[in-house]
PDB file of N, CA and C in Angstrom:
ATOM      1  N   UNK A   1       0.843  -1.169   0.000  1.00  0.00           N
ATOM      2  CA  UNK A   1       0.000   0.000   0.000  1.00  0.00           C
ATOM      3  C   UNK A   1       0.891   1.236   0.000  1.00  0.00           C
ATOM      4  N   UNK A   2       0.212   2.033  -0.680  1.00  0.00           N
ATOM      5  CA  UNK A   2       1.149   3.020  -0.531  1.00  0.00           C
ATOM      6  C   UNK A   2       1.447   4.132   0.335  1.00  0.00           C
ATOM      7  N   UNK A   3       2.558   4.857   0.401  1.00  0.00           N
ATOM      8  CA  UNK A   3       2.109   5.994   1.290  1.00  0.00           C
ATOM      9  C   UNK A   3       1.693   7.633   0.991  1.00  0.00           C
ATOM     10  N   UNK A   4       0.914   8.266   1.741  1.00  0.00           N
ATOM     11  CA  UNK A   4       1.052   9.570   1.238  1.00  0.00           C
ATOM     12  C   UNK A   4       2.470  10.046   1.142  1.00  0.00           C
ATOM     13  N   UNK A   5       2.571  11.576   0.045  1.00  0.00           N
ATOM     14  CA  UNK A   5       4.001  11.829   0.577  1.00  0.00           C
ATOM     15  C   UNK A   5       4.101  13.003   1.447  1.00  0.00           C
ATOM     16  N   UNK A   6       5.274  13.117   1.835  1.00  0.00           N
ATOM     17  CA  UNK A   6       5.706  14.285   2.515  1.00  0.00           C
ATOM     18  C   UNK A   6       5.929  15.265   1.764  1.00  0.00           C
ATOM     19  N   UNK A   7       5.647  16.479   2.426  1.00  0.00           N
ATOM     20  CA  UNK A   7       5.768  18.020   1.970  1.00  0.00           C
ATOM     21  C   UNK A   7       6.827  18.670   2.581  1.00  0.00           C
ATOM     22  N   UNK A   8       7.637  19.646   2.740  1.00  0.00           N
ATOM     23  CA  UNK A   8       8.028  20.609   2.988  1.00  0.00           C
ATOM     24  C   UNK A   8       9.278  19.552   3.673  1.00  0.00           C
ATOM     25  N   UNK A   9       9.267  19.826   4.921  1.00  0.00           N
ATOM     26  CA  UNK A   9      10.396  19.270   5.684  1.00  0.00           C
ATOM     27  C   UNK A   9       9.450  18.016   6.400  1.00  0.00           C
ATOM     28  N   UNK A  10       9.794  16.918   6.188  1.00  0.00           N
ATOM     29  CA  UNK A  10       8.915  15.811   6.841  1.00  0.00           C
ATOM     30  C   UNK A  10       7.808  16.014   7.091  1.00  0.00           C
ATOM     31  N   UNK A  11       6.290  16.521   6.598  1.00  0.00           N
ATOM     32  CA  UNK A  11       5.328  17.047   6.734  1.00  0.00           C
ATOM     33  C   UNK A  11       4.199  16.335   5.827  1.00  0.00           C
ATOM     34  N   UNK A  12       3.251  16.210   6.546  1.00  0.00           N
ATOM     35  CA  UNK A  12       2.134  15.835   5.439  1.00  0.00           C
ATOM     36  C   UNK A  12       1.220  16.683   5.593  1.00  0.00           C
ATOM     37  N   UNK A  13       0.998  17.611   6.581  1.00  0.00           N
ATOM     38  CA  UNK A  13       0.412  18.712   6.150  1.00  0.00           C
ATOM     39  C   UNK A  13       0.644  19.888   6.784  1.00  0.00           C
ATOM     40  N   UNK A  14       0.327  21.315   6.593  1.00  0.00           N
ATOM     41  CA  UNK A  14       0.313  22.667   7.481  1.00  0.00           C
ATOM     42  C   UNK A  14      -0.762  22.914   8.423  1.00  0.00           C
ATOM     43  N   UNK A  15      -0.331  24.317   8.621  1.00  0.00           N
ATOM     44  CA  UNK A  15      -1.203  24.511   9.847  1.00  0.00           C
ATOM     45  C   UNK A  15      -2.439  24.594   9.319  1.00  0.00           C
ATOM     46  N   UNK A  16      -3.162  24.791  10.246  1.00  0.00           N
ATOM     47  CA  UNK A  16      -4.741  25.373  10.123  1.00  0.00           C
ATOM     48  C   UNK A  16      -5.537  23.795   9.208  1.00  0.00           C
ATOM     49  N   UNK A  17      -4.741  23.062   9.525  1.00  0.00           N
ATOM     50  CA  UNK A  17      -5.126  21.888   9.194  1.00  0.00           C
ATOM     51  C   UNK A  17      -5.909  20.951  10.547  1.00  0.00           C
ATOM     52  N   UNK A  18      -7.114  20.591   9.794  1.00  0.00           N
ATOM     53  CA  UNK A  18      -7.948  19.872  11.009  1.00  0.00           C
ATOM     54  C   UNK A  18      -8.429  18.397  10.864  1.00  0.00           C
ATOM     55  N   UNK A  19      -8.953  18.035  11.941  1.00  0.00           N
ATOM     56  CA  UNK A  19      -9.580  16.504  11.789  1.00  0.00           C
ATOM     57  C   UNK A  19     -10.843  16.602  12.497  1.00  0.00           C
ATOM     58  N   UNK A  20     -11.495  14.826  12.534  1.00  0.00           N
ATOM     59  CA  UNK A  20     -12.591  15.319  13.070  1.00  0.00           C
ATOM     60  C   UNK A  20     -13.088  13.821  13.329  1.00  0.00           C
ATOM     61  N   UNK A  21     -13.616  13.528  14.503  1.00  0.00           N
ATOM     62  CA  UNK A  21     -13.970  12.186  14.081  1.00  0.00           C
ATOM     63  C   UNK A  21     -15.804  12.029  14.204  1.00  0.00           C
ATOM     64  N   UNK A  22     -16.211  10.968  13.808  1.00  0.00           N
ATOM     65  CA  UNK A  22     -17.649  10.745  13.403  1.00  0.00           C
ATOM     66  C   UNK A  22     -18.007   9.612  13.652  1.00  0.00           C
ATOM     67  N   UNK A  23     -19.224   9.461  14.527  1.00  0.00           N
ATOM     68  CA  UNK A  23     -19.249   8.236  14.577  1.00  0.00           C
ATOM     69  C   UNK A  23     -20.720   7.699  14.018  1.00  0.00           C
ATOM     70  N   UNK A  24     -21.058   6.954  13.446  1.00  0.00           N
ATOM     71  CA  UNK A  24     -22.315   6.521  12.345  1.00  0.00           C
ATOM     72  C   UNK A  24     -23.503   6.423  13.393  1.00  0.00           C
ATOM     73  N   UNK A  25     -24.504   6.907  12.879  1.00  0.00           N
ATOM     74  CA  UNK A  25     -25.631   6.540  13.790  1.00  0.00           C
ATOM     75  C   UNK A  25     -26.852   5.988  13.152  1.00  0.00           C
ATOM     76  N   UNK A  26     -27.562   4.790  13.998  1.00  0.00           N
ATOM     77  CA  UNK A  26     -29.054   4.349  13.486  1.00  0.00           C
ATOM     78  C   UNK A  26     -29.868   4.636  13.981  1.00  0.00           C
ATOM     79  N   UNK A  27     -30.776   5.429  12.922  1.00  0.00           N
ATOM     80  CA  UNK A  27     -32.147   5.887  13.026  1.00  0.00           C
ATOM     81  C   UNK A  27     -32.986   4.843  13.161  1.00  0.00           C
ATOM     82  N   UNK A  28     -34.088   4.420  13.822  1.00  0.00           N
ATOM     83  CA  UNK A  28     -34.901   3.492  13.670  1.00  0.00           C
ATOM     84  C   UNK A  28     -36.313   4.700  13.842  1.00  0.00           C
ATOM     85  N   UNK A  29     -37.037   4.669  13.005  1.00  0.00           N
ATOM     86  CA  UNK A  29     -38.605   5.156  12.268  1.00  0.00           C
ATOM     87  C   UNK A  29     -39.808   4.786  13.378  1.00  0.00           C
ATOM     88  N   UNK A  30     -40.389   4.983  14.321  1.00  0.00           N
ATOM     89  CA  UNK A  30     -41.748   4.294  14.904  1.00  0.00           C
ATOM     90  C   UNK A  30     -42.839   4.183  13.999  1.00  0.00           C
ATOM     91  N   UNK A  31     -43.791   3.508  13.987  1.00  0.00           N
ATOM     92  CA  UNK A  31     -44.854   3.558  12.863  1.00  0.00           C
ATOM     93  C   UNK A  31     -45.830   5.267  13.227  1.00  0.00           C
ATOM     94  N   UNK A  32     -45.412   5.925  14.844  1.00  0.00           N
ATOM     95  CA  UNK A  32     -46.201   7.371  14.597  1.00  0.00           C
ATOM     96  C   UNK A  32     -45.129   8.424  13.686  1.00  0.00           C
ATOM     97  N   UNK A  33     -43.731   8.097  13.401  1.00  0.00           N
ATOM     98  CA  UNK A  33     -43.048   9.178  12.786  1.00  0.00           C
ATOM     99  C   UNK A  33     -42.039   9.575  13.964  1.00  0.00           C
ATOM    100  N   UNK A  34     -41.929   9.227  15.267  1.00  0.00           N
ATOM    101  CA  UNK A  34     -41.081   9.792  15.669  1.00  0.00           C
ATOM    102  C   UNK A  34     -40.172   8.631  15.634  1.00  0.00           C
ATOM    103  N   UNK A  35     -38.715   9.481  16.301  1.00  0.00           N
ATOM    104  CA  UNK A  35     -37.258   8.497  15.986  1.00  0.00           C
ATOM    105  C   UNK A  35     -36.573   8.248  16.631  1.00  0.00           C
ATOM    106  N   UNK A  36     -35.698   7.337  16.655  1.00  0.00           N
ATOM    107  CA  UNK A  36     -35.212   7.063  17.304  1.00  0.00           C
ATOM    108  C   UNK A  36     -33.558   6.592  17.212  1.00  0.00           C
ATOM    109  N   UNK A  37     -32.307   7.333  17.865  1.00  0.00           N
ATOM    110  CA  UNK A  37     -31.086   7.451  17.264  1.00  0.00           C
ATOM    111  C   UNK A  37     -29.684   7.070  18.225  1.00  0.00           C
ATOM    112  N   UNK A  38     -29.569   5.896  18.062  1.00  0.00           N
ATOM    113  CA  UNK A  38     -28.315   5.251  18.345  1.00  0.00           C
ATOM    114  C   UNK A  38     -26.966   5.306  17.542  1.00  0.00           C
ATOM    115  N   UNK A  39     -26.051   5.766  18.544  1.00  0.00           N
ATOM    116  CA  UNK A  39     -25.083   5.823  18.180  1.00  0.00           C
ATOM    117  C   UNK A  39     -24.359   4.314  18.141  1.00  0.00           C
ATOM    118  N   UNK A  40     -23.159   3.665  16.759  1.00  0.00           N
ATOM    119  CA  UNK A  40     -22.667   3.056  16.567  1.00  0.00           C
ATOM    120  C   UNK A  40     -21.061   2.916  17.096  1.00  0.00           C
ATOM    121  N   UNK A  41     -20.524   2.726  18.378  1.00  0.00           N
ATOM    122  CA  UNK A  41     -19.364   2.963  18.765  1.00  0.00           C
ATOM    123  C   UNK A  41     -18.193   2.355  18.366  1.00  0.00           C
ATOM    124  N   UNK A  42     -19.052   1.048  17.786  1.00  0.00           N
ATOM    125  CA  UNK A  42     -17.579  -0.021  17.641  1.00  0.00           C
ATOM    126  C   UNK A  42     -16.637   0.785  16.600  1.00  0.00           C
ATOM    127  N   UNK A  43     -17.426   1.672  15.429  1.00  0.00           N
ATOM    128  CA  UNK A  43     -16.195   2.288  14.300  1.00  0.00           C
ATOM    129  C   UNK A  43     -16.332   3.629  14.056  1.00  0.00           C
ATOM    130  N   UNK A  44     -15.836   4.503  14.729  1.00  0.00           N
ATOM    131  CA  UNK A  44     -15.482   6.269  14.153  1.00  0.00           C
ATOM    132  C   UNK A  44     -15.013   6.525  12.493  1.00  0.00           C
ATOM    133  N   UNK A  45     -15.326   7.310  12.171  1.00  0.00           N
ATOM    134  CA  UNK A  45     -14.613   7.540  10.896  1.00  0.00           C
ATOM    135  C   UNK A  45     -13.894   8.735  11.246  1.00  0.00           C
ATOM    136  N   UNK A  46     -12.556   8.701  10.934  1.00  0.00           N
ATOM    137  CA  UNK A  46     -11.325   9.714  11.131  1.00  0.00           C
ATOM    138  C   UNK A  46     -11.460  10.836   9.987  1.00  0.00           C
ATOM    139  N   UNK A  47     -11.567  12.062   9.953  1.00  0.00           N
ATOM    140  CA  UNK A  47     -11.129  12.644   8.711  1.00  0.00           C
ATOM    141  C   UNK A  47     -10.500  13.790   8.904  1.00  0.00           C
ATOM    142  N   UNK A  48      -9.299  13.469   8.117  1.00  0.00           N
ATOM    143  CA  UNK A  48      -8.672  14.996   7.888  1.00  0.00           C
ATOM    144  C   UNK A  48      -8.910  16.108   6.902  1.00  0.00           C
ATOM    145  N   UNK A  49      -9.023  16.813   6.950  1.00  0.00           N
ATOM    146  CA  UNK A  49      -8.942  18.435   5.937  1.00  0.00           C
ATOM    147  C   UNK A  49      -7.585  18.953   5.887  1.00  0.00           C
ATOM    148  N   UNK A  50      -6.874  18.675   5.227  1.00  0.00           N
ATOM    149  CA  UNK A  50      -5.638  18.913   5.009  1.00  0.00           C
ATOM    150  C   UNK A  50      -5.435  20.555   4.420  1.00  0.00           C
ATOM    151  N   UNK A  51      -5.304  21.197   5.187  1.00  0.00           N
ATOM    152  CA  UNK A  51      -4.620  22.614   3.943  1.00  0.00           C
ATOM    153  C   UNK A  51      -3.402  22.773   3.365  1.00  0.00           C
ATOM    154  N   UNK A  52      -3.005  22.912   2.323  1.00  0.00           N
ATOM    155  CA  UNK A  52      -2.155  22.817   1.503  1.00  0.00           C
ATOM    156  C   UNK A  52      -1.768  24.203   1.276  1.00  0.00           C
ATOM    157  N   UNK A  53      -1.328  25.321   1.824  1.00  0.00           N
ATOM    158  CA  UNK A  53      -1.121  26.735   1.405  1.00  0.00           C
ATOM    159  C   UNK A  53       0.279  26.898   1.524  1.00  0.00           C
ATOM    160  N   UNK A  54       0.654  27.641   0.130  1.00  0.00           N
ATOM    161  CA  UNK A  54       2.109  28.008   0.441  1.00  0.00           C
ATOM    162  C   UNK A  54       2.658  27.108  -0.314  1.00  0.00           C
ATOM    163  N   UNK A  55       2.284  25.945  -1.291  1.00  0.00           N
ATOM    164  CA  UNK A  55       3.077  25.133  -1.074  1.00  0.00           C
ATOM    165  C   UNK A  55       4.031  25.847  -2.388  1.00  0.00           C
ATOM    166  N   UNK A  56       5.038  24.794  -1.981  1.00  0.00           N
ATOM    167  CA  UNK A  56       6.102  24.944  -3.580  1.00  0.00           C
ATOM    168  C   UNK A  56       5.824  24.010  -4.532  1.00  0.00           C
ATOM    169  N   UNK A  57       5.981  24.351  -5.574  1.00  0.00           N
ATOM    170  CA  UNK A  57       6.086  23.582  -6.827  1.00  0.00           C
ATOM    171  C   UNK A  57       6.207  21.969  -7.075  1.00  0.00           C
ATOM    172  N   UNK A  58       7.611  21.480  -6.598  1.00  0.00           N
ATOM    173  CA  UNK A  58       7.619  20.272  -6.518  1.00  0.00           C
ATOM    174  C   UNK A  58       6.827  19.549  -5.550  1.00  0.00           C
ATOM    175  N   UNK A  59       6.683  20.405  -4.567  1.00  0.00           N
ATOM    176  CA  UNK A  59       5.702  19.653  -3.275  1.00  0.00           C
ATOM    177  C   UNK A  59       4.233  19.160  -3.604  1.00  0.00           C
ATOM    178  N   UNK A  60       3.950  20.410  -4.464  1.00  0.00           N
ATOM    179  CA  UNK A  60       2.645  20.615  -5.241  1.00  0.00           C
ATOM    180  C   UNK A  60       2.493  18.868  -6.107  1.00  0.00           C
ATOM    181  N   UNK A  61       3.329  19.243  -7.096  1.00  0.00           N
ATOM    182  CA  UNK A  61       3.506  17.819  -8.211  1.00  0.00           C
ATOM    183  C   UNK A  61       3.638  16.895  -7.225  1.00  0.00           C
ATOM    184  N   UNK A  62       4.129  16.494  -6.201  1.00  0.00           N
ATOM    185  CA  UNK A  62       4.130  15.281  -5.538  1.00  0.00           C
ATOM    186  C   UNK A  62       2.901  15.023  -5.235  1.00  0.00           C
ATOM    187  N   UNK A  63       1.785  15.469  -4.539  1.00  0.00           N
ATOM    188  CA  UNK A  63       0.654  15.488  -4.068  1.00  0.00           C
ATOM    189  C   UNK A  63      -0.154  15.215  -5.228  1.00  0.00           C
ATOM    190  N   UNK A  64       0.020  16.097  -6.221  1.00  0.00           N
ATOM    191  CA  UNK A  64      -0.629  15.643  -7.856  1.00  0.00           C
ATOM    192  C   UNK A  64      -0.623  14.616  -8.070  1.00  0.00           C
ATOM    193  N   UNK A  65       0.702  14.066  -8.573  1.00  0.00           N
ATOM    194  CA  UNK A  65       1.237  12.722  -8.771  1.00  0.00           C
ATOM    195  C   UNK A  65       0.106  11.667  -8.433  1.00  0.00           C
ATOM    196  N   UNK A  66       0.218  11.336  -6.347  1.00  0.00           N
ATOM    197  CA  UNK A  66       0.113  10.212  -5.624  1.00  0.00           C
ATOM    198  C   UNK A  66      -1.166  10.741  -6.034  1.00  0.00           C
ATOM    199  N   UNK A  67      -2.463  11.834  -6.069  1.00  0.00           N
ATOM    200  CA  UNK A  67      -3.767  11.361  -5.602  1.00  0.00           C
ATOM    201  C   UNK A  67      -4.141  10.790  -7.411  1.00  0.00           C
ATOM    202  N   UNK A  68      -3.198  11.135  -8.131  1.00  0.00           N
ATOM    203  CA  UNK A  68      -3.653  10.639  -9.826  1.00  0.00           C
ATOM    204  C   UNK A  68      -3.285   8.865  -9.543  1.00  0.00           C
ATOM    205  N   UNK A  69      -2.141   9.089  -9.254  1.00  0.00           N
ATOM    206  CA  UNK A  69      -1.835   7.627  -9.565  1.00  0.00           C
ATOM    207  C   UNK A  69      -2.823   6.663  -8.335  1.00  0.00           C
ATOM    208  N   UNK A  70      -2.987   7.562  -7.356  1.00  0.00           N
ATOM    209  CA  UNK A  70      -4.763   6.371  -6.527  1.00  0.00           C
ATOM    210  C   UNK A  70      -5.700   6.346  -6.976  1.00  0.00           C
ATOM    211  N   UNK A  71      -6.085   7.124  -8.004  1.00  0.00           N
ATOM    212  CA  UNK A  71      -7.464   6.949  -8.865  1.00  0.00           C
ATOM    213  C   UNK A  71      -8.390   8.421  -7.920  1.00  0.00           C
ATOM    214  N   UNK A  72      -7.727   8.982  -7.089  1.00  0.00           N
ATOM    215  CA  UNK A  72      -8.762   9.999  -6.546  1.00  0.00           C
ATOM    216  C   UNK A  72      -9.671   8.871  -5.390  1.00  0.00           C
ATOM    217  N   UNK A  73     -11.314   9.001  -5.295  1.00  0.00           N
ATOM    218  CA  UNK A  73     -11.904   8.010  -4.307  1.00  0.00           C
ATOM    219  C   UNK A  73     -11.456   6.503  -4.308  1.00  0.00           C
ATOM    220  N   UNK A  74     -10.998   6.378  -5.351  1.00  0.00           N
ATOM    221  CA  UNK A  74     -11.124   4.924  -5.406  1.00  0.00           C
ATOM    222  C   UNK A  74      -9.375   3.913  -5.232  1.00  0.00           C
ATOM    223  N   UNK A  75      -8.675   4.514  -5.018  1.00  0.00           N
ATOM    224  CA  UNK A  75      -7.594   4.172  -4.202  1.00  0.00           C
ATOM    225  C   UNK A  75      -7.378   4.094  -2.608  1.00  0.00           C
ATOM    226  N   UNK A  76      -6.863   3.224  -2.314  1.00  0.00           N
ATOM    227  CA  UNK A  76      -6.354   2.911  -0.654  1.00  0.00           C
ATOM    228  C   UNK A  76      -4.500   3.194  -0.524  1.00  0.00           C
ATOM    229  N   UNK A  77      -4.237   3.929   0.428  1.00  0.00           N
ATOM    230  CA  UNK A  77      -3.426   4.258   1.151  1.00  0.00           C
ATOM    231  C   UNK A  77      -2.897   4.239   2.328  1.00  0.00           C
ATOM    232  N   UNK A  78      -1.747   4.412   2.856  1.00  0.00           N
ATOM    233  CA  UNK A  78      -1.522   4.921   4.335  1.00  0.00           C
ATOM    234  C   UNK A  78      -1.077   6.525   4.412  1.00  0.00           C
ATOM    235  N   UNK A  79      -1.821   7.044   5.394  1.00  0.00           N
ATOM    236  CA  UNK A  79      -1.692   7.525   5.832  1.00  0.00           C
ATOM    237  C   UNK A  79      -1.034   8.230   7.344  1.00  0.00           C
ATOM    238  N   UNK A  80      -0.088   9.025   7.533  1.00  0.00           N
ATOM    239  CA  UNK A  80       0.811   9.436   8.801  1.00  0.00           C
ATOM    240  C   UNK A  80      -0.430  10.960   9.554  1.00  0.00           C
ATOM    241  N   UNK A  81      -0.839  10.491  10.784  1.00  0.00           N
ATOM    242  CA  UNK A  81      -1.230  11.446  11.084  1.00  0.00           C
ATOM    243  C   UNK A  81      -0.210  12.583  12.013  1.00  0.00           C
ATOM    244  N   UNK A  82      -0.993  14.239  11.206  1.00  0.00           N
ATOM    245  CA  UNK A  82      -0.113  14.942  11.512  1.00  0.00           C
ATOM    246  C   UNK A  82       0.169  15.138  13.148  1.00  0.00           C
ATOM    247  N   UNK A  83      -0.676  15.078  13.937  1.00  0.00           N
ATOM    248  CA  UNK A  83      -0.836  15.349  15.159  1.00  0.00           C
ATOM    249  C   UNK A  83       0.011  14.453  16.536  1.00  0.00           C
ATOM    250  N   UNK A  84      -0.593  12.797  15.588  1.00  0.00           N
ATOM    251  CA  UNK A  84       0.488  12.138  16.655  1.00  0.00           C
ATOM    252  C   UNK A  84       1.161  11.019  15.862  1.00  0.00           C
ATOM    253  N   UNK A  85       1.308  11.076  14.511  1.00  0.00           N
ATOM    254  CA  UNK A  85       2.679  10.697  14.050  1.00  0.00           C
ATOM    255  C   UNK A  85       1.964   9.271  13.807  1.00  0.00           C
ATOM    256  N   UNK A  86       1.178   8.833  14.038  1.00  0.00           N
ATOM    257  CA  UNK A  86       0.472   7.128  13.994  1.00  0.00           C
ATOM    258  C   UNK A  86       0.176   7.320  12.371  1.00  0.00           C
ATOM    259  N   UNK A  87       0.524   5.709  11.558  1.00  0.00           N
ATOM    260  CA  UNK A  87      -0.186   5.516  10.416  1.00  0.00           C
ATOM    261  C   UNK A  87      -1.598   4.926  10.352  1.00  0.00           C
ATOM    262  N   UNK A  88      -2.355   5.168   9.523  1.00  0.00           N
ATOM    263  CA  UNK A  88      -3.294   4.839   9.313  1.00  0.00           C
ATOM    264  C   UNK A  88      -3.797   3.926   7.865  1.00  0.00           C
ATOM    265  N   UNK A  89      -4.301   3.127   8.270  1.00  0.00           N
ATOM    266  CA  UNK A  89      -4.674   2.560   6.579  1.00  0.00           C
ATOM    267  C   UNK A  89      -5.700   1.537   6.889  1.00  0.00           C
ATOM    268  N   UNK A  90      -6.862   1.482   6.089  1.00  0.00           N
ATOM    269  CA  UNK A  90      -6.656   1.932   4.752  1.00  0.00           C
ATOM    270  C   UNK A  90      -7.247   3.686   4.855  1.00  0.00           C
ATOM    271  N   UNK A  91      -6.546   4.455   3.937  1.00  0.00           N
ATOM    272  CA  UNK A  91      -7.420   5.572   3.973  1.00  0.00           C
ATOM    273  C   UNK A  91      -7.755   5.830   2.663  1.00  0.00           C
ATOM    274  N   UNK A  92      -8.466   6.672   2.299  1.00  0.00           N
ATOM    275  CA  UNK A  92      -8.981   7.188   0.934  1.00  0.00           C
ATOM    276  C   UNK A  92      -9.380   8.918   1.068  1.00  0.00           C
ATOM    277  N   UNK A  93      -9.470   9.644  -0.148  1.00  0.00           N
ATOM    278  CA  UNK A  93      -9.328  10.734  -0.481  1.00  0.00           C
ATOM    279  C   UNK A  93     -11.512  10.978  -0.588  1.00  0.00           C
ATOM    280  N   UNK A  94     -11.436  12.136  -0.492  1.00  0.00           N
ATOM    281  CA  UNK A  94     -13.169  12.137  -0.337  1.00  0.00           C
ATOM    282  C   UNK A  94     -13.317  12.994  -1.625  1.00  0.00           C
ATOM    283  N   UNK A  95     -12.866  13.029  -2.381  1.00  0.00           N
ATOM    284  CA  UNK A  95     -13.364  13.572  -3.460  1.00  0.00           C
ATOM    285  C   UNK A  95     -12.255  12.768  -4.924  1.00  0.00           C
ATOM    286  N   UNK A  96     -12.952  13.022  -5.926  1.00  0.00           N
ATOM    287  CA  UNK A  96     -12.421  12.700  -7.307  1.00  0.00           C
ATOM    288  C   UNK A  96     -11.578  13.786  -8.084  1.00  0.00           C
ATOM    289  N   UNK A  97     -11.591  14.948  -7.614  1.00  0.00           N
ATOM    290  CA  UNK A  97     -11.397  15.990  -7.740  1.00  0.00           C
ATOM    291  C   UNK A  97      -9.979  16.511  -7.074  1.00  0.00           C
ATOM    292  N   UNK A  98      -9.563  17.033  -7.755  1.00  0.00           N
ATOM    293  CA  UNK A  98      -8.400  18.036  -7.015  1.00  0.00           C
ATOM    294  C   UNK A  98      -7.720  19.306  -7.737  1.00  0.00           C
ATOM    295  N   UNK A  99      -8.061  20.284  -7.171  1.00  0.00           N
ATOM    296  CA  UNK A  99      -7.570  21.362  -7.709  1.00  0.00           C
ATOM    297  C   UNK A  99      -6.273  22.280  -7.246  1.00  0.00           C
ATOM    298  N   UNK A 100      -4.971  23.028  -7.758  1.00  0.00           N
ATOM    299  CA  UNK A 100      -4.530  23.888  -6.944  1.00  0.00           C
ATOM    300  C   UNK A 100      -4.374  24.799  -7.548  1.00  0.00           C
ATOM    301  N   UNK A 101      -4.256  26.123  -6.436  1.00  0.00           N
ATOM    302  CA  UNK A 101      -4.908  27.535  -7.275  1.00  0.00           C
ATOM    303  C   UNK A 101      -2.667  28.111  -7.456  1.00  0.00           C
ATOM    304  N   UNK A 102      -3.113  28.508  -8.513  1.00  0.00           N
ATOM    305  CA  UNK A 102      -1.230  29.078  -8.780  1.00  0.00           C
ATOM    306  C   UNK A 102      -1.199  30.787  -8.182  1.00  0.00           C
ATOM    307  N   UNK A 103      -0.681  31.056  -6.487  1.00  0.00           N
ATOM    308  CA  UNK A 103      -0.613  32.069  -6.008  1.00  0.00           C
ATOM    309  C   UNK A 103       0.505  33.095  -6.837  1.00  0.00           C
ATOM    310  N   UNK A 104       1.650  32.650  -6.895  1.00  0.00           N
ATOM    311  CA  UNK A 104       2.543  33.220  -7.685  1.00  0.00           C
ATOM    312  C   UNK A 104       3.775  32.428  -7.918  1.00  0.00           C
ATOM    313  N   UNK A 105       5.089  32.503  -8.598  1.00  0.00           N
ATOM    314  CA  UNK A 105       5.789  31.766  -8.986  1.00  0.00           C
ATOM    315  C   UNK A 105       5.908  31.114  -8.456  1.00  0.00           C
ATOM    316  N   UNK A 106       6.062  29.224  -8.647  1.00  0.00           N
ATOM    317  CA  UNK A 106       6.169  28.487  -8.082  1.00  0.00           C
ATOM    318  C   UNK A 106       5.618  28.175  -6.563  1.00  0.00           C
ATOM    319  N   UNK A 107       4.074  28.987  -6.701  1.00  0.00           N
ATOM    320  CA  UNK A 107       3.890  28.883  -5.160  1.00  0.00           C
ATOM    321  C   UNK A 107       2.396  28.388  -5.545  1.00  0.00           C
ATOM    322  N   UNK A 108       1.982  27.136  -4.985  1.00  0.00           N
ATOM    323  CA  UNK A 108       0.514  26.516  -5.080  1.00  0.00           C
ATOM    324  C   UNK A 108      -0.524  26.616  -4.032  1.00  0.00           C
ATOM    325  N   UNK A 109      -1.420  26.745  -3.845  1.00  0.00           N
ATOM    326  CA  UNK A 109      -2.371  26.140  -2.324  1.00  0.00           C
ATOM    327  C   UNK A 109      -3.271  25.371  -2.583  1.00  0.00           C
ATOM    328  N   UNK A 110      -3.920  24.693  -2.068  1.00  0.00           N
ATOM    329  CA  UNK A 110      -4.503  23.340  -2.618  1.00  0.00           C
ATOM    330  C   UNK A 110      -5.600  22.912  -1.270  1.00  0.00           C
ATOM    331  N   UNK A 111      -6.226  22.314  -1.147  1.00  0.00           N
ATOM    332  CA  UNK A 111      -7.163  21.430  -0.116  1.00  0.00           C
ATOM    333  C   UNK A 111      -7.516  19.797  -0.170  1.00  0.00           C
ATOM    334  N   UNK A 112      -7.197  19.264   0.452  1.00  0.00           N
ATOM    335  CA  UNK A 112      -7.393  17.694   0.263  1.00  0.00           C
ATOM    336  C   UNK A 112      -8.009  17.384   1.711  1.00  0.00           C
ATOM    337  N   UNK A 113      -9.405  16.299   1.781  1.00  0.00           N
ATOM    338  CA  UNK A 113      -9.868  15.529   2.730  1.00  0.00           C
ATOM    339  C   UNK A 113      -9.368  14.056   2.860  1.00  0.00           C
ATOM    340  N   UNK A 114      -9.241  13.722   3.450  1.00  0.00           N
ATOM    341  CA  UNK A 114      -8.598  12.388   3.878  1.00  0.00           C
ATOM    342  C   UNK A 114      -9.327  11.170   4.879  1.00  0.00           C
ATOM    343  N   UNK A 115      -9.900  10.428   4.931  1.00  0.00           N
ATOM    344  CA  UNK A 115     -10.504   9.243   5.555  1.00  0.00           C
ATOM    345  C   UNK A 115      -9.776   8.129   6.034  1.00  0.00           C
ATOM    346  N   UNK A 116     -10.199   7.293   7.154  1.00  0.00           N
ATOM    347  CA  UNK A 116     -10.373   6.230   7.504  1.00  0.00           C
ATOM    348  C   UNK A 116     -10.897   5.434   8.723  1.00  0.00           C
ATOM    349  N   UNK A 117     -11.199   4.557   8.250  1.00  0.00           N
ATOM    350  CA  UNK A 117     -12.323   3.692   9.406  1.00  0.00           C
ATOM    351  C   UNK A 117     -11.452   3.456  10.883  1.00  0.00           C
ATOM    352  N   UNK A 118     -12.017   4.143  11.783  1.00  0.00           N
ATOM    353  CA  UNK A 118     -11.682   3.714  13.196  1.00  0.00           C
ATOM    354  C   UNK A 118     -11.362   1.886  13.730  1.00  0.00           C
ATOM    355  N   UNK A 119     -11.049   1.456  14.371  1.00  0.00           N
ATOM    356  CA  UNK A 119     -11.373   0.308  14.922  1.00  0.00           C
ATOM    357  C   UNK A 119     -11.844   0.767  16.553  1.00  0.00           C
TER     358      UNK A 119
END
């Protein structure tokens, strides 16, 4: 599997970069309409929002590169989280999409979401 890559100086992402975790819940319907909502504990879903600002050029193309060559959603990865350094896998990218905006010479900013299933 592969890994994300690193940016800048050993980095997979900058600041103002966040996570978030989620945990799935079941609705069950009564036959009057009201509901009823349990939370699922055994699996969180992890996700990061990665901000990408500032970046440089080659850092930029690296990030290009890996989410082309995973297919965008439909590739599996590992992932290094920024916060406490633990890998994660499998993870996947939440969109098919990726754009980065060209600030000025050789300087990119970009946004990427990032997933994976808790145990």
């Amino acid at each position: 599997m592969a890994d994300f890559p690193e940016i800048g100086r050993y980095a997979v992402a900058q600041y103002l970069s966040s996570f978030e975790l989620l945990w799935p819940a079941t609705v069950q319907t009564a036959v009057d309409g009201s509901e009823q909502r349990f939370v699922r504990r055994a699996r969180a879903m992890k996700t990061w929002n990665i901000r990408l600002d500032w970046l440089r050029e080659d850092d930029a193309d690296k990030v290009w590169k890996f989410f082309t060559e995973q297919g965008g959603r439909a590739g599996g990865f590992r992932f290094r989280d920024p916060w406490t350094n633990e890998w994660h896998e499998p993870c996947w990218f939440d969109t098919d999409d990726l754009a980065f905006v060209h600030l000025s010479e050789g300087v990119f900013q970009g946004n990427l979401v990032i997933s994976t299933q808790e145990i």
